[in-house]
Protein backbone atom coordinates (compact mmCIF):
# COMPACT_ATOMS: atom_id res chain seq x y z
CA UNK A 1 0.00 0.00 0.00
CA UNK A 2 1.27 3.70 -0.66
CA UNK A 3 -0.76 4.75 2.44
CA UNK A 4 -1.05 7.89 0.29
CA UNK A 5 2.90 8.54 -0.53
CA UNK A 6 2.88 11.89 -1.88
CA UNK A 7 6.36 11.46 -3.03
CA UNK A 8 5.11 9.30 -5.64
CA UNK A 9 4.12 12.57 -7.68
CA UNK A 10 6.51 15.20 -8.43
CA UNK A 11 4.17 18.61 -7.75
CA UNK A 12 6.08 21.38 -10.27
CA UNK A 13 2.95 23.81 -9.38
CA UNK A 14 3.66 26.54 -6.72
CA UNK A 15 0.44 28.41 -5.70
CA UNK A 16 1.50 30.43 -2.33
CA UNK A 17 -2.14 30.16 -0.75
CA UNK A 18 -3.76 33.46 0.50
CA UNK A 19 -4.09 34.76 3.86
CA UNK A 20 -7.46 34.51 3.90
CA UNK A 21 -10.24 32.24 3.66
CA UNK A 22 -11.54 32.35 -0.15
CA UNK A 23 -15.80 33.04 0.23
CA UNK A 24 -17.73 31.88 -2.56
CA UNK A 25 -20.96 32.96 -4.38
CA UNK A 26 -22.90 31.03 -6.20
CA UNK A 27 -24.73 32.58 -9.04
CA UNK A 28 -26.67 29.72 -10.29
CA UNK A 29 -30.18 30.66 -9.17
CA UNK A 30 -29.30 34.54 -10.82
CA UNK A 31 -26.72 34.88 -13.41
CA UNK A 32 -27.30 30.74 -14.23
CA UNK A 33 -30.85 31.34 -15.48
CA UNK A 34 -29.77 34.09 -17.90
CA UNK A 35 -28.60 31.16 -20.29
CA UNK A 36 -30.43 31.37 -23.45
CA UNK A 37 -30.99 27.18 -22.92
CA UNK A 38 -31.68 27.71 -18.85
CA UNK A 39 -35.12 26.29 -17.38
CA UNK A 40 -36.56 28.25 -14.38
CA UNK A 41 -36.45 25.55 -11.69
CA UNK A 42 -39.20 24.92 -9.45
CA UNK A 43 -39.28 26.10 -5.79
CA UNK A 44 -39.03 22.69 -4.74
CA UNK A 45 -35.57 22.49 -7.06
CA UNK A 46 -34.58 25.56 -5.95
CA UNK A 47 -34.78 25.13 -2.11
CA UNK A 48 -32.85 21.96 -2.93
CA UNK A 49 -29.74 23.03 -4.49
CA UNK A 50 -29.41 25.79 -2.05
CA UNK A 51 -29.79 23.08 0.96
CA UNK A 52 -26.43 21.41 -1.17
CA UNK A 53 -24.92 24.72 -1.58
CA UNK A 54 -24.91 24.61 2.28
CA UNK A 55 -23.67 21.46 2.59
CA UNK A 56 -20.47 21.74 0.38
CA UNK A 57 -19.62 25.00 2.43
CA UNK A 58 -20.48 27.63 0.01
CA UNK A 59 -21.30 30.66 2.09
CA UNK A 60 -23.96 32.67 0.07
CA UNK A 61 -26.07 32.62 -3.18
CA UNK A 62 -27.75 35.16 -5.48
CA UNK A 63 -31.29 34.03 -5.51
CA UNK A 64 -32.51 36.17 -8.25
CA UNK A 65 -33.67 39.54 -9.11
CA UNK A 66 -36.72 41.37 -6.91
CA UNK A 67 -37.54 43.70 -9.54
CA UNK A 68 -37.96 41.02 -11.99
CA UNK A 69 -41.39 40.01 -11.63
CA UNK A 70 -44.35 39.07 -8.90
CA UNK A 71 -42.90 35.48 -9.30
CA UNK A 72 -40.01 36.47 -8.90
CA UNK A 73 -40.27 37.83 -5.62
CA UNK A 74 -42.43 35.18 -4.26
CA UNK A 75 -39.65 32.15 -4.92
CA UNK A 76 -36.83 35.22 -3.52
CA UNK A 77 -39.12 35.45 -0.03
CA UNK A 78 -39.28 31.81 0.24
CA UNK A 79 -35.92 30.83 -0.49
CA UNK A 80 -34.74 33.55 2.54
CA UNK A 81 -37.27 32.06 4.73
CA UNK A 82 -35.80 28.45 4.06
CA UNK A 83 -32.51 30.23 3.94
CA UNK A 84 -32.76 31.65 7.47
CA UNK A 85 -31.72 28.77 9.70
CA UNK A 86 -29.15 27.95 7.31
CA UNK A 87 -25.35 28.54 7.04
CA UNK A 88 -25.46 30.28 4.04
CA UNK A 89 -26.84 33.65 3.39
CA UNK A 90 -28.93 35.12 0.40
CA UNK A 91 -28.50 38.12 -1.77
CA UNK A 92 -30.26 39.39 -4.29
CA UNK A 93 -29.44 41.34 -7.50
CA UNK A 94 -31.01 45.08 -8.00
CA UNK A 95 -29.81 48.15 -10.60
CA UNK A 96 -28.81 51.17 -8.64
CA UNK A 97 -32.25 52.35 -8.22
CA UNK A 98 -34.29 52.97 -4.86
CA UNK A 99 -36.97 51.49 -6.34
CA UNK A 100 -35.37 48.12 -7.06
CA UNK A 101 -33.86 47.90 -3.52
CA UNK A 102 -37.20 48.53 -1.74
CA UNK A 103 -38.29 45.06 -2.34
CA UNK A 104 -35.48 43.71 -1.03
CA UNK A 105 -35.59 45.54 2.42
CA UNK A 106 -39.42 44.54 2.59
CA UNK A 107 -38.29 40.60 2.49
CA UNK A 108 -35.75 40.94 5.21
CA UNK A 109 -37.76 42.66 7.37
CA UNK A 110 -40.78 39.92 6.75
CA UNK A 111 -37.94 37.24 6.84
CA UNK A 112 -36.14 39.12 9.91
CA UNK A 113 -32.73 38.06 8.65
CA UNK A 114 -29.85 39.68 6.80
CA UNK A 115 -30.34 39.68 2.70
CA UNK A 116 -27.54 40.95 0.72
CA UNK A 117 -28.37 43.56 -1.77
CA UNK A 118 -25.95 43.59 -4.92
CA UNK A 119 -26.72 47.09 -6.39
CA UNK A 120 -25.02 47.28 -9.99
CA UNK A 121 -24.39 49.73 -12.61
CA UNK A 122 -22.76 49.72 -16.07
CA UNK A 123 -19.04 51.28 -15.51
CA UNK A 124 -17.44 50.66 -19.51
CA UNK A 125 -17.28 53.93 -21.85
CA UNK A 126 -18.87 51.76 -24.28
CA UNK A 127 -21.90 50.90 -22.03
CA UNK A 128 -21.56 54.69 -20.78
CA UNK A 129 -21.91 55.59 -24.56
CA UNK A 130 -24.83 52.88 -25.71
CA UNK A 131 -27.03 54.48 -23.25
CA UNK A 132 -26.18 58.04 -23.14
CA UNK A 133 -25.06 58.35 -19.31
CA UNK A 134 -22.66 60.75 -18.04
CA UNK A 135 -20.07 59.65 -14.99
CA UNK A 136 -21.98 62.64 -12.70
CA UNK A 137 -25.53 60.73 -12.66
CA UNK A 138 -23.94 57.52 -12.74
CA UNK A 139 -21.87 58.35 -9.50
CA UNK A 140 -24.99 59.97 -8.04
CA UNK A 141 -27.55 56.86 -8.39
CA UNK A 142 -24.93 55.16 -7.29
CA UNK A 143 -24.43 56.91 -4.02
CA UNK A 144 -28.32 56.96 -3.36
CA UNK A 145 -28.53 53.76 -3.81
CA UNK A 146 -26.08 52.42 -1.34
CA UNK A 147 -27.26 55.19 1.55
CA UNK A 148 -30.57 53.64 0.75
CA UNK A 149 -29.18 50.26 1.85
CA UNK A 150 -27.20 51.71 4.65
CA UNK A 151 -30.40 53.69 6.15
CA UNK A 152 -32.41 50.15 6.10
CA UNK A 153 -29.32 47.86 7.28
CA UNK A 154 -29.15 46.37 4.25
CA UNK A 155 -25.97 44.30 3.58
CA UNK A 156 -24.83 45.96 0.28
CA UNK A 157 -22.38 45.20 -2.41
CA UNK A 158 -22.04 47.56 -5.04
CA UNK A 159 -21.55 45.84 -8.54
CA UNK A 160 -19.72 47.61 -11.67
CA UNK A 161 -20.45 46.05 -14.51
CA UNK A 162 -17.73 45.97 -17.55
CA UNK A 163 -15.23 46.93 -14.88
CA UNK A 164 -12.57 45.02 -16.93
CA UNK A 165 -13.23 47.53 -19.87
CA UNK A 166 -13.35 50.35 -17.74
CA UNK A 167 -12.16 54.09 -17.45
CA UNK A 168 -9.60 53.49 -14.18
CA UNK A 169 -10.77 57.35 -12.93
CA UNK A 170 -14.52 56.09 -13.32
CA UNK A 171 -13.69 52.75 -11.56
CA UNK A 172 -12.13 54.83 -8.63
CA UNK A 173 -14.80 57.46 -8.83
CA UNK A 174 -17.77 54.92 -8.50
CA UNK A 175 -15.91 52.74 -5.64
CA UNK A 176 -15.11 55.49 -3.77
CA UNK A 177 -18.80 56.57 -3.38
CA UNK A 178 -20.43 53.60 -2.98
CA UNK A 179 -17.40 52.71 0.18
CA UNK A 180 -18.43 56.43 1.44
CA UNK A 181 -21.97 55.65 1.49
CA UNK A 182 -21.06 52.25 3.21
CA UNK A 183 -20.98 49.61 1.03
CA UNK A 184 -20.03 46.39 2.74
CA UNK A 185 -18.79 44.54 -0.07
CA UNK A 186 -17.46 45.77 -3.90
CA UNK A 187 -17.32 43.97 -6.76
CA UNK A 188 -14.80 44.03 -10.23
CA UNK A 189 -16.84 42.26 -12.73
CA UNK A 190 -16.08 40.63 -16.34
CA UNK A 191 -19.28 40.92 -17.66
CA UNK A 192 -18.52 40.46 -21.45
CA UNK A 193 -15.53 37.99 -20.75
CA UNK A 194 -13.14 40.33 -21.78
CA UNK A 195 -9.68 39.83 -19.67
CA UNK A 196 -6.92 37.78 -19.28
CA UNK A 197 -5.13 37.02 -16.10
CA UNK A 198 -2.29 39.67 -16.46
CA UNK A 199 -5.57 42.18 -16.59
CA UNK A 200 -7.15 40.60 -13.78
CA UNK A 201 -4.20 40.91 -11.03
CA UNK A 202 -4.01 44.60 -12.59
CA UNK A 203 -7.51 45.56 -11.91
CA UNK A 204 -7.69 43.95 -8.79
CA UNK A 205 -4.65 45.28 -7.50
CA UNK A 206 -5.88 48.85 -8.47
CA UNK A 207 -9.12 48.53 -6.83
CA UNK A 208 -7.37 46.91 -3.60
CA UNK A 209 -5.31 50.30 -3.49
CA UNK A 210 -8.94 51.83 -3.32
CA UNK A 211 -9.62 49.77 -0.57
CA UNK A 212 -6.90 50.03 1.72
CA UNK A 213 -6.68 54.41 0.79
CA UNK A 214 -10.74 54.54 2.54
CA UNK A 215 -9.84 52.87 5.33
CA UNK A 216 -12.24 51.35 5.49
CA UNK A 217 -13.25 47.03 5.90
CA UNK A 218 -14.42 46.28 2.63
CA UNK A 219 -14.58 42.79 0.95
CA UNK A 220 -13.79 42.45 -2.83
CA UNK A 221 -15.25 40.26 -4.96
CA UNK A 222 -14.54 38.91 -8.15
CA UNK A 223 -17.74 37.85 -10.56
CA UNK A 224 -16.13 36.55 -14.65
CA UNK A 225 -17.57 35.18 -17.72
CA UNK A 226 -16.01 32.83 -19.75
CA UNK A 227 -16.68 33.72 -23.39
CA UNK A 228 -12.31 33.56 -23.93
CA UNK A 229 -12.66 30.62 -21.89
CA UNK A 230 -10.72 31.91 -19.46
CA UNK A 231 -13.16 32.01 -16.36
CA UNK A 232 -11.62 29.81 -14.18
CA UNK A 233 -7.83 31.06 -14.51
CA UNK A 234 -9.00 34.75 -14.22
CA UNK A 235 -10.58 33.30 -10.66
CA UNK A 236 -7.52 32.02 -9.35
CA UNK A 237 -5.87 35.54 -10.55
CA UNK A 238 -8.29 37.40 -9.05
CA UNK A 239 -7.44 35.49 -5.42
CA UNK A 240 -3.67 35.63 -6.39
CA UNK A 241 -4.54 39.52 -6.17
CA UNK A 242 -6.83 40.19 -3.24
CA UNK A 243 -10.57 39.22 -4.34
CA UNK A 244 -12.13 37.35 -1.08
CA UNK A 245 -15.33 36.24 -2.46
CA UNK A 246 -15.42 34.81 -5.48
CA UNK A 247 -18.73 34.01 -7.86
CA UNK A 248 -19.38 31.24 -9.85
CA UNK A 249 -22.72 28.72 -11.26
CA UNK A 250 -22.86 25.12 -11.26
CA UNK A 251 -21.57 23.53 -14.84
CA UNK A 252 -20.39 27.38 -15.53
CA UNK A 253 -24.16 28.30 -16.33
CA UNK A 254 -25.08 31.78 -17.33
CA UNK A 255 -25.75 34.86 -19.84
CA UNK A 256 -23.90 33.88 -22.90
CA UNK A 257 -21.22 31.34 -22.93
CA UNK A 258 -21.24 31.14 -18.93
CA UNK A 259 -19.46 32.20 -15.46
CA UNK A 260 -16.55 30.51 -13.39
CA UNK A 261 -18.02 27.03 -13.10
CA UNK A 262 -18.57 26.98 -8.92
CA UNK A 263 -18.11 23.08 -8.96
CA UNK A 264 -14.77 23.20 -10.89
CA UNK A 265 -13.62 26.28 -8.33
CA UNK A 266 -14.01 23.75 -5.49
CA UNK A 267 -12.40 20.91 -7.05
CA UNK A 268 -8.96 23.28 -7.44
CA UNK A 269 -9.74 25.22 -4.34
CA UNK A 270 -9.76 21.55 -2.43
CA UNK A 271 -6.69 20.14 -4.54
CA UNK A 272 -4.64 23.15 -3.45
CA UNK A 273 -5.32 22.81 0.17
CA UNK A 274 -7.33 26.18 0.34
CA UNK A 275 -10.41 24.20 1.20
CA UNK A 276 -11.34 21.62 4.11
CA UNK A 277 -14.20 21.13 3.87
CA UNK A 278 -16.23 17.69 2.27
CA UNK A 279 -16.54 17.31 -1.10
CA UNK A 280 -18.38 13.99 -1.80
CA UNK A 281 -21.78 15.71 -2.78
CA UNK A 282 -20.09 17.85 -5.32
CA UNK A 283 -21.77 15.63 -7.87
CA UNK A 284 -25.17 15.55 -6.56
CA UNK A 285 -25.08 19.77 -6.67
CA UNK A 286 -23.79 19.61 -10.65
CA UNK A 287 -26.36 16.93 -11.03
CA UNK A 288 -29.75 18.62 -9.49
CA UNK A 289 -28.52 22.08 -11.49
CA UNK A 290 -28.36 19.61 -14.84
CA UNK A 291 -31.84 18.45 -14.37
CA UNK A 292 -33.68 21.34 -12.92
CA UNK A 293 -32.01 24.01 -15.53
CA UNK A 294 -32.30 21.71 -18.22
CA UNK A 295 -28.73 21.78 -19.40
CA UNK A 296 -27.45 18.72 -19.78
CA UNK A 297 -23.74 17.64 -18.80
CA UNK A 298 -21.44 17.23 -21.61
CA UNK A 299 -19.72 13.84 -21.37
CA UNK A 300 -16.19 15.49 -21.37
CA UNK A 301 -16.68 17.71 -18.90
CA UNK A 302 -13.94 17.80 -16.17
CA UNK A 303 -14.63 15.40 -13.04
CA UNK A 304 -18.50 15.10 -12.90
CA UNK A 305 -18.48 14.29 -16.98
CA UNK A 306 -19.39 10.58 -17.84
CA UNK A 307 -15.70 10.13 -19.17
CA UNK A 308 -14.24 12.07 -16.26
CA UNK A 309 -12.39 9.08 -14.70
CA UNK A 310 -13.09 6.11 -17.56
CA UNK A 311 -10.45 4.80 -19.62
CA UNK A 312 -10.12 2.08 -22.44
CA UNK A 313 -6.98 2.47 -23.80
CA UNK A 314 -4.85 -0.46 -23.31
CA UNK A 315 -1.88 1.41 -21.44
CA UNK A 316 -3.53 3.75 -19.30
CA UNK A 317 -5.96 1.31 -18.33
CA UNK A 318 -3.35 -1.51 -17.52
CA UNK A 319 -1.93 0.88 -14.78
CA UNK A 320 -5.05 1.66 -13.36
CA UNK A 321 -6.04 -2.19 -13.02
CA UNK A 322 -2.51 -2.98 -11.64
CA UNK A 323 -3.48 -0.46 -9.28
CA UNK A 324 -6.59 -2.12 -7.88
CA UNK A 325 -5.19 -5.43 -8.15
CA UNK A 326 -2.48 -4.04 -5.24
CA UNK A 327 -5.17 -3.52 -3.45
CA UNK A 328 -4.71 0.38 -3.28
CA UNK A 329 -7.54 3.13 -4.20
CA UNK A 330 -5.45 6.22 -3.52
CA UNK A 331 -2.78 4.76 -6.40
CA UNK A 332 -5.93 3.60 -8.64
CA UNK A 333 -7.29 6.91 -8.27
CA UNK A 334 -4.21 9.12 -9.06
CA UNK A 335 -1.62 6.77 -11.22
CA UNK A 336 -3.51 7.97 -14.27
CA UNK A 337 -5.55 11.08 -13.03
CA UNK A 338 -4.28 14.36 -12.09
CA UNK A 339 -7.94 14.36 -10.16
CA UNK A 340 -8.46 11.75 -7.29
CA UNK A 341 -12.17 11.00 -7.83
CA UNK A 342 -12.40 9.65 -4.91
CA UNK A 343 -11.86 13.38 -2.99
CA UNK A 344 -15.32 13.77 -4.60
CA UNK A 345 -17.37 10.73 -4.44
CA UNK A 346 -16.45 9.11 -7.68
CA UNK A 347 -14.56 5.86 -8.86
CA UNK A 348 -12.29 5.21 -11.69
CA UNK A 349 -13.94 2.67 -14.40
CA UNK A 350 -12.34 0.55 -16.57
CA UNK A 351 -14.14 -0.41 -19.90
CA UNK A 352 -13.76 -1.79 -23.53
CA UNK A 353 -13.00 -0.55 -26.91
CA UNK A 354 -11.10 -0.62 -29.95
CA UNK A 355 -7.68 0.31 -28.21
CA UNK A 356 -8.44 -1.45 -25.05
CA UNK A 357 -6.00 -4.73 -24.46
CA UNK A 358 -6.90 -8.26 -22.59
CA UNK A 359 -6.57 -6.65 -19.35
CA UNK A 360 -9.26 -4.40 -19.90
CA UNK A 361 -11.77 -7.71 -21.15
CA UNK A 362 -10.90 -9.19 -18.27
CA UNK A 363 -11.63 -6.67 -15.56
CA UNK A 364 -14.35 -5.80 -17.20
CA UNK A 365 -15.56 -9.96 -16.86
CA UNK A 366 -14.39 -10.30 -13.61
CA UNK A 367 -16.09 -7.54 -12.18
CA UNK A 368 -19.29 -9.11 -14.24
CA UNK A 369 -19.00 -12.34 -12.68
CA UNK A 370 -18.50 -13.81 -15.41
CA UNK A 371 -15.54 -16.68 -15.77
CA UNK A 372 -12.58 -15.52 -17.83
CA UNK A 373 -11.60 -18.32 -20.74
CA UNK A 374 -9.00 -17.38 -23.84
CA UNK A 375 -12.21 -18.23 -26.09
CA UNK A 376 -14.32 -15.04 -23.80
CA UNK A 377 -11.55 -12.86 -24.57
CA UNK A 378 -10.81 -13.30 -27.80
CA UNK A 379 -14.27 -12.97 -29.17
CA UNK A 380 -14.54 -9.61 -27.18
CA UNK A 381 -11.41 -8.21 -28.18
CA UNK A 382 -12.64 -9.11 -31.66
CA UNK A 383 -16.40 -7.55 -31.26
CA UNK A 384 -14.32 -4.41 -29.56
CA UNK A 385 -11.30 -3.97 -33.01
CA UNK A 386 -14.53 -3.70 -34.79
CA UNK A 387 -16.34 -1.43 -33.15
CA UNK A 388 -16.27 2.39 -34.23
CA UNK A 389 -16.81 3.23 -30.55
CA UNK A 390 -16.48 1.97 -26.64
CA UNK A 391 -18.60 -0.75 -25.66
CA UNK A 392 -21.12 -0.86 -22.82
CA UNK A 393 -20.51 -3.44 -20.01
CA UNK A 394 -23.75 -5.13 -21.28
CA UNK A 395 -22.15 -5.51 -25.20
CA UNK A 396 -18.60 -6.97 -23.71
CA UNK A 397 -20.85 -9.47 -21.71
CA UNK A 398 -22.90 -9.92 -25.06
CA UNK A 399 -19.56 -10.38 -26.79
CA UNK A 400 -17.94 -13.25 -24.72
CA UNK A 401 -21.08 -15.73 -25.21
């Protein structure tokens, strides 16, 4: 047995972890039902995921928009009610209007506990030019907003959009109102997927510099898109530089192409030590979001995918099968995986196909039950040469007569 030898991998990554504990948002109930192909769950679905959002540690969740519709307000107000005994906390997003943020203070004082108002505003020249603003107003709805929030106890965070395409004077001008009218919380958005890393730890930086000049405890956050497909690094980049809380949705769900996928931010958050906590449900969450939004998992997709941690080439899956036959999990689950599946609840599978060797036809039997001969194997290794594809466990049994 290795009894988990870590020598037996050579680690050439170096990620100094932060000095402080990384929060996490989960946008899947907000930003993840602005997919073109997103479902609106039911309540039922709804109060579910956030009971798993709980359970794999995440500490709070955007739970939709009050200003939305009468619906919308009625799953928001029963969601905080559920939401109230729990360990994680709800916040709601609203546009820098009074108006919008009214609704919000009405739930939490019919709830009687905290709800997180996430007040945003377009910040990009572009944006500022589509709609004709000018930085004055834009400063000044901004400030009325958050006083509104501060004169109700609202928790606030105040949200620029486009902040990775914006002005650096209008980023500063914006943050520092919304910190002197007491914003809790601020948050440096990518809301068109724009940036690369290199931006990210410069944006971040410069709004931490904001930050520490007020004086003031504020939390950063970090909310990306992934239309480069580079949500996830820009995450890490954003911690690298100072963001606390980060945001993601489960599978990456959201307006366009997507956000940081939340379930893939755990997996590296947990593999570099910056998280404790239990993992084994991680499916179940990416799972229930599948179903209820009606966006189905691709089989690729990394660790909760159907071919996440299933092999049928010869080689690769001779080592894993080696492995087992030892006797020893941990080396099954990492001598071929840079992921140990079973840090989340899953198994490595061995199966059959047209590059898949004896070994492979007879784990796959043995595990069947069924009685390994020469004659078995060689009429599956002939069924799998001439298939254009991997063959179910059920076709290999089919195969050996």
């Amino acid at each position: 047995m290795t009894n988990q030898n870590e020598d037996l991998i050579h680690d050439w990554n170096v990620d100094p972890a932060p000095s402080f504990e990384v929060q996490l948002d989960d946008e899947t109930l907000r930003d993840g039902l602005q997919s073109p192909s997103a479902l609106n769950p039911s309540l039922d679905d709804k109060i579910a995921l956030v009971h798993l959002m709980e359970s794999l540690g995440i500490h709070t969740a955007n739970i939709g928009l009050p200003g939305a519709s009468k619906n919308a307000r009625a799953h928001i107000l029963a969601l905080c009610r559920e939401m109230a005994d729990l360990n994680i906390t709800p916040n709601v997003a609203c546009r820098t209007l009074v108006s919008d943020i009214a609704p919000a203070a009405e739930v939490m004082q019919e709830v009687g506990a905290p709800v997180e108002v996430c007040a945003f505003i377009g910040s990009s020249p572009i944006r500022m030019f589509a709609e004709g603003w000018e930085i004055e107003k834009m400063v000044k709805l901004s400030k009325d907003a958050i006083e509104f929030c501060t004169k109700e106890s609202l928790p606030s965070m105040f949200v620029t959009e486009d902040t990775t395409r914006a002005q650096p004077e209008h980023v500063r001008a914006l943050y520092e109102t919304a910190i002197e009218a007491g914003a809790n919380r601020i948050c440096v958005c990518d809301t068109c997927g724009h940036v690369t890393p290199s931006g990210v730890r410069r944006l971040v930086g410069f709004v931490k510099e904001i930050v520490t000049e007020s004086g003031r405890d504020v939390g950063i956050d970090w909310h990306g898109h992934r239309d480069r497909g580079l949500g996830l690094a820009n995450a890490f980049a954003a911690i690298e530089a100072g963001a606390t809380r980060i945001h993601g949705s489960a599978m990456g769900v959201g307006e366009r192409t997507g956000n940081v996928e939340m379930d893939l931010l755990l997996v590296n958050l947990k593999l570099l030590g910056w998280f404790k906590g239990d993992l084994t449900r991680l499916g179940e969450y990416v799972d229930l979001a599948a179903r209820a939004i009606g966006i189905p998992l691709p089989p690729n997709y990394p660790v909760f995918g159907k071919d996440a941690f299933e092999t049928s080439t010869g080689v690769h899956a001779a080592a894993v099968i080696k492995a087992f036959k030892k006797g020893d999990h941990w080396l099954a689950n990492r001598v071929y995986s840079g992921v140990p599946a079973d840090l989340f609840g899953l198994e490595q599978k061995i199966a059959v196909g047209p590059m898949s060797g004896k070994s492979n036809i007879v784990w796959v039997l043995e595990r069947s039950g069924i009685e390994v001969t020469d004659g078995r194997i060689g009429r599956v290794l002939e069924a799998a040469k001439a298939s254009n594809r991997q063959l179910t466990d059920e076709e290999v049994i089919s195969a050996a007569g």
